[in-house]
C-alpha atoms as a PDB file:
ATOM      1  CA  UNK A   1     -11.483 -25.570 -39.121  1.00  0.00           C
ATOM      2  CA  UNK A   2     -11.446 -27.000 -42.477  1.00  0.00           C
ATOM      3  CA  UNK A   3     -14.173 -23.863 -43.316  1.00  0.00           C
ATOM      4  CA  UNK A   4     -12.248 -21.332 -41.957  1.00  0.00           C
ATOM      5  CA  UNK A   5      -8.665 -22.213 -43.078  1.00  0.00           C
ATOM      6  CA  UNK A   6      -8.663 -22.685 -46.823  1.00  0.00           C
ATOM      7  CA  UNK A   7      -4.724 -23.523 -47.010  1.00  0.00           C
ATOM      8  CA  UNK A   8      -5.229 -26.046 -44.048  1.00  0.00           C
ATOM      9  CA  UNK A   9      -5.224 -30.381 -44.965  1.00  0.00           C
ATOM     10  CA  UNK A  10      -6.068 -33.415 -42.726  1.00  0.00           C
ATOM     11  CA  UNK A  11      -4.471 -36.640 -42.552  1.00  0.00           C
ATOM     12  CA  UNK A  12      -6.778 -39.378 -42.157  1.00  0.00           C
ATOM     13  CA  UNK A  13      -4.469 -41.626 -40.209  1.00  0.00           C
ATOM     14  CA  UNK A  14      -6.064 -43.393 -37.458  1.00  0.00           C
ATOM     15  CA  UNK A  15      -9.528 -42.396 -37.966  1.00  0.00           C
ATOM     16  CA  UNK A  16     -11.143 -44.912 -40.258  1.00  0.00           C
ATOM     17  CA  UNK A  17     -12.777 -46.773 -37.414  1.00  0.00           C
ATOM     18  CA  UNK A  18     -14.092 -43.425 -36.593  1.00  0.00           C
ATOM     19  CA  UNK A  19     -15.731 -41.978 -39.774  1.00  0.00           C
ATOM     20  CA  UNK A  20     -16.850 -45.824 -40.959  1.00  0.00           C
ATOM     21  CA  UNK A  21     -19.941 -46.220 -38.350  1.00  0.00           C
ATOM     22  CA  UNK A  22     -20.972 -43.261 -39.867  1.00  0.00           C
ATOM     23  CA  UNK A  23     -20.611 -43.589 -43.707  1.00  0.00           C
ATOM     24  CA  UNK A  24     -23.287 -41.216 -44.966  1.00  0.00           C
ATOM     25  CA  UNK A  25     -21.431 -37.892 -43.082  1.00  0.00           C
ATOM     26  CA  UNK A  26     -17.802 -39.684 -43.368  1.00  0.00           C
ATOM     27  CA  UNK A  27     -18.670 -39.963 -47.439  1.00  0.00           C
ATOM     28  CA  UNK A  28     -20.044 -36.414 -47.343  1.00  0.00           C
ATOM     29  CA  UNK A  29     -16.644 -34.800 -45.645  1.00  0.00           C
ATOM     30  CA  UNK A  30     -14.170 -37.069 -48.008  1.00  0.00           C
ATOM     31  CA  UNK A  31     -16.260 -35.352 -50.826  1.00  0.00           C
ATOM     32  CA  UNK A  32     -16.466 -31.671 -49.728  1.00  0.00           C
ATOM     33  CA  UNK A  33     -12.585 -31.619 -48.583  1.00  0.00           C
ATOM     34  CA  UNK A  34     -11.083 -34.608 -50.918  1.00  0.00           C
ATOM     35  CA  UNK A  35      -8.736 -31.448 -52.666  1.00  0.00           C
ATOM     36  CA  UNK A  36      -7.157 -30.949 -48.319  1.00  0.00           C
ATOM     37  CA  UNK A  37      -7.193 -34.515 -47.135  1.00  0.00           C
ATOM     38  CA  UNK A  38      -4.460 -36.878 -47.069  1.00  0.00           C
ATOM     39  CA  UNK A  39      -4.134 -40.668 -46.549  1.00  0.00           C
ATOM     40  CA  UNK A  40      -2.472 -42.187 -44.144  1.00  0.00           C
ATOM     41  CA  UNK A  41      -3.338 -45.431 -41.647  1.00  0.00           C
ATOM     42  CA  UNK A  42      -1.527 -44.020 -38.456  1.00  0.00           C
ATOM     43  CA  UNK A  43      -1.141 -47.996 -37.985  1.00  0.00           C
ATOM     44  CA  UNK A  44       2.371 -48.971 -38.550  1.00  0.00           C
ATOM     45  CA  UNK A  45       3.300 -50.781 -41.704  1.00  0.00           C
ATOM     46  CA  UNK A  46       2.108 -53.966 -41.973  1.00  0.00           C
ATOM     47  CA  UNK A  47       0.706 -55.126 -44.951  1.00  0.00           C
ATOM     48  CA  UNK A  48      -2.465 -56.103 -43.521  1.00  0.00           C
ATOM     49  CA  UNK A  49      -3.929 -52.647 -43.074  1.00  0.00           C
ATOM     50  CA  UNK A  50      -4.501 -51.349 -46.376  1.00  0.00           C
ATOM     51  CA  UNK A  51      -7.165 -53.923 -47.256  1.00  0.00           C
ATOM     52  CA  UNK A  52      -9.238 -53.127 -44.147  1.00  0.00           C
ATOM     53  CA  UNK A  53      -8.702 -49.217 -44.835  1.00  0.00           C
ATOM     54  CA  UNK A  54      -9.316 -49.062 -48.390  1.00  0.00           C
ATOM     55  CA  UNK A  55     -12.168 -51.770 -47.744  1.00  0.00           C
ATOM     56  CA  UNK A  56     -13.689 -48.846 -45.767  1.00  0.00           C
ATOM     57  CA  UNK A  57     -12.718 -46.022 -48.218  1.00  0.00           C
ATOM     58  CA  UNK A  58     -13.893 -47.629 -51.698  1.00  0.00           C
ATOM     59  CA  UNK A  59     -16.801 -50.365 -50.603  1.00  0.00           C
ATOM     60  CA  UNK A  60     -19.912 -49.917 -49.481  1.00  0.00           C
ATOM     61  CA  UNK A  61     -19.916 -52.856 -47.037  1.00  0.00           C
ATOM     62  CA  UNK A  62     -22.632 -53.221 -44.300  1.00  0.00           C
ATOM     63  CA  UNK A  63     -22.250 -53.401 -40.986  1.00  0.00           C
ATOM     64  CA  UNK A  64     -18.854 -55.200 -41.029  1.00  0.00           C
ATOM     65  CA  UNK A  65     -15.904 -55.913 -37.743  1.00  0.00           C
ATOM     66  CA  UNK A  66     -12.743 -55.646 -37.442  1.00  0.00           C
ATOM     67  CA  UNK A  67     -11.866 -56.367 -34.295  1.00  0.00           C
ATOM     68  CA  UNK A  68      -8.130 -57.789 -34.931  1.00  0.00           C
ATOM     69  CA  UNK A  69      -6.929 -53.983 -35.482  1.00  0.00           C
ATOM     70  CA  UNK A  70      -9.843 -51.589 -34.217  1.00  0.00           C
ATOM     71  CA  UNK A  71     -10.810 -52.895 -30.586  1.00  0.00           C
ATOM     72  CA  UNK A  72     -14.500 -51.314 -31.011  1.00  0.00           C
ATOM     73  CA  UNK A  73     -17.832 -52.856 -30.445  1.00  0.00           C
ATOM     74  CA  UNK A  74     -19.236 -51.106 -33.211  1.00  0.00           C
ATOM     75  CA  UNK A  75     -19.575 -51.652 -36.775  1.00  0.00           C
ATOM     76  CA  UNK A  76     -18.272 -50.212 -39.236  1.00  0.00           C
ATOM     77  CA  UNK A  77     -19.519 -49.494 -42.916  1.00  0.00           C
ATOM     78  CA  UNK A  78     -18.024 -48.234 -46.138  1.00  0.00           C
ATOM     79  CA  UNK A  79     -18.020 -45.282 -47.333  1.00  0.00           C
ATOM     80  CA  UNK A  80     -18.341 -45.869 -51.066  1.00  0.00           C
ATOM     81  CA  UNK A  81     -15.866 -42.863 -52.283  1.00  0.00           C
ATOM     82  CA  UNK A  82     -15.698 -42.692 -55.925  1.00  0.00           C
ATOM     83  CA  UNK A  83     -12.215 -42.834 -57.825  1.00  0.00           C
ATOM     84  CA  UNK A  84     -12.043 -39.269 -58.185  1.00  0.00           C
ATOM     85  CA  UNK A  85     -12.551 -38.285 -54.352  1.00  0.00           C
ATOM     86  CA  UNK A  86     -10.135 -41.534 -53.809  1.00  0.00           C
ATOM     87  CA  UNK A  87      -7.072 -40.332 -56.555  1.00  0.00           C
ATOM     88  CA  UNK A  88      -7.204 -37.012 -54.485  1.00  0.00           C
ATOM     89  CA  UNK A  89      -7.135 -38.221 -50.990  1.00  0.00           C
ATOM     90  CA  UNK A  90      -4.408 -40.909 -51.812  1.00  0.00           C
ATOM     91  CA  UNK A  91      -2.148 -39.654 -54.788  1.00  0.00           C
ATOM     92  CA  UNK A  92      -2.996 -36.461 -55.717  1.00  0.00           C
ATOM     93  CA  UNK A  93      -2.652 -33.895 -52.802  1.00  0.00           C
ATOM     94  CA  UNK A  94       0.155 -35.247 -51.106  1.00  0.00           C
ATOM     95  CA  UNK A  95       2.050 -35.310 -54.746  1.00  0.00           C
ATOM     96  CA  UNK A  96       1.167 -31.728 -54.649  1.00  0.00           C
ATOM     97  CA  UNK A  97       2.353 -30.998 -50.666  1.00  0.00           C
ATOM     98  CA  UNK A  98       5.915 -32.853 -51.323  1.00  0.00           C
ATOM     99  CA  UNK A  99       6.201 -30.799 -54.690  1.00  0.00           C
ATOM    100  CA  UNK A 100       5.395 -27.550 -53.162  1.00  0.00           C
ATOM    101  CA  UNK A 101       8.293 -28.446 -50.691  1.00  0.00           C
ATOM    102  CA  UNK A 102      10.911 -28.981 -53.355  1.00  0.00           C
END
């Protein structure tokens, strides 16, 4: 969708336990679309989710659990983003979404 809809963004929300057992294709797609994604955590607001999130964003950790907020049996991996792809996804665009609303 991303392809065909050039004025279309993504929140991440909610899907870090699903791009992180695949870090080489979740890195790729935070790259190729970082200017039309969006954080988010889709988790509530406790404190203790950013760590594990951004853990998963900026490291490249191996085969790591987190089983107190993601109930999977897999693990999960980092995907290594660089501070670029990482100033877009969490600063940048959504600056840019909230301006263009003003």
């Amino acid at each position: 969708m991303l392809n065909r809809h050039p004025n279309l963004y993504a929140e991440v929300a909610a899907r870090s336990a699903e791009t992180a057992p695949i870090p080489r294709f979740g890195s790729q797609f935070y790259q190729r679309y970082a200017d039309r994604l969006v954080y988010g955590t889709g988790m509530g607001f406790d404190a203790k989710i950013y760590p594990i999130t951004f853990r998963i964003l900026e490291s490249e950790d191996q085969h790591f659990y987190e089983i107190e907020w993601f109930s999977y049996h897999w693990p999960l991996y980092g995907l290594g983003l660089g501070e670029e792809v990482l100033r877009q996804v969490c600063h940048e665009n959504a600056a840019r979404l909230l301006a263009a609303r003003s």
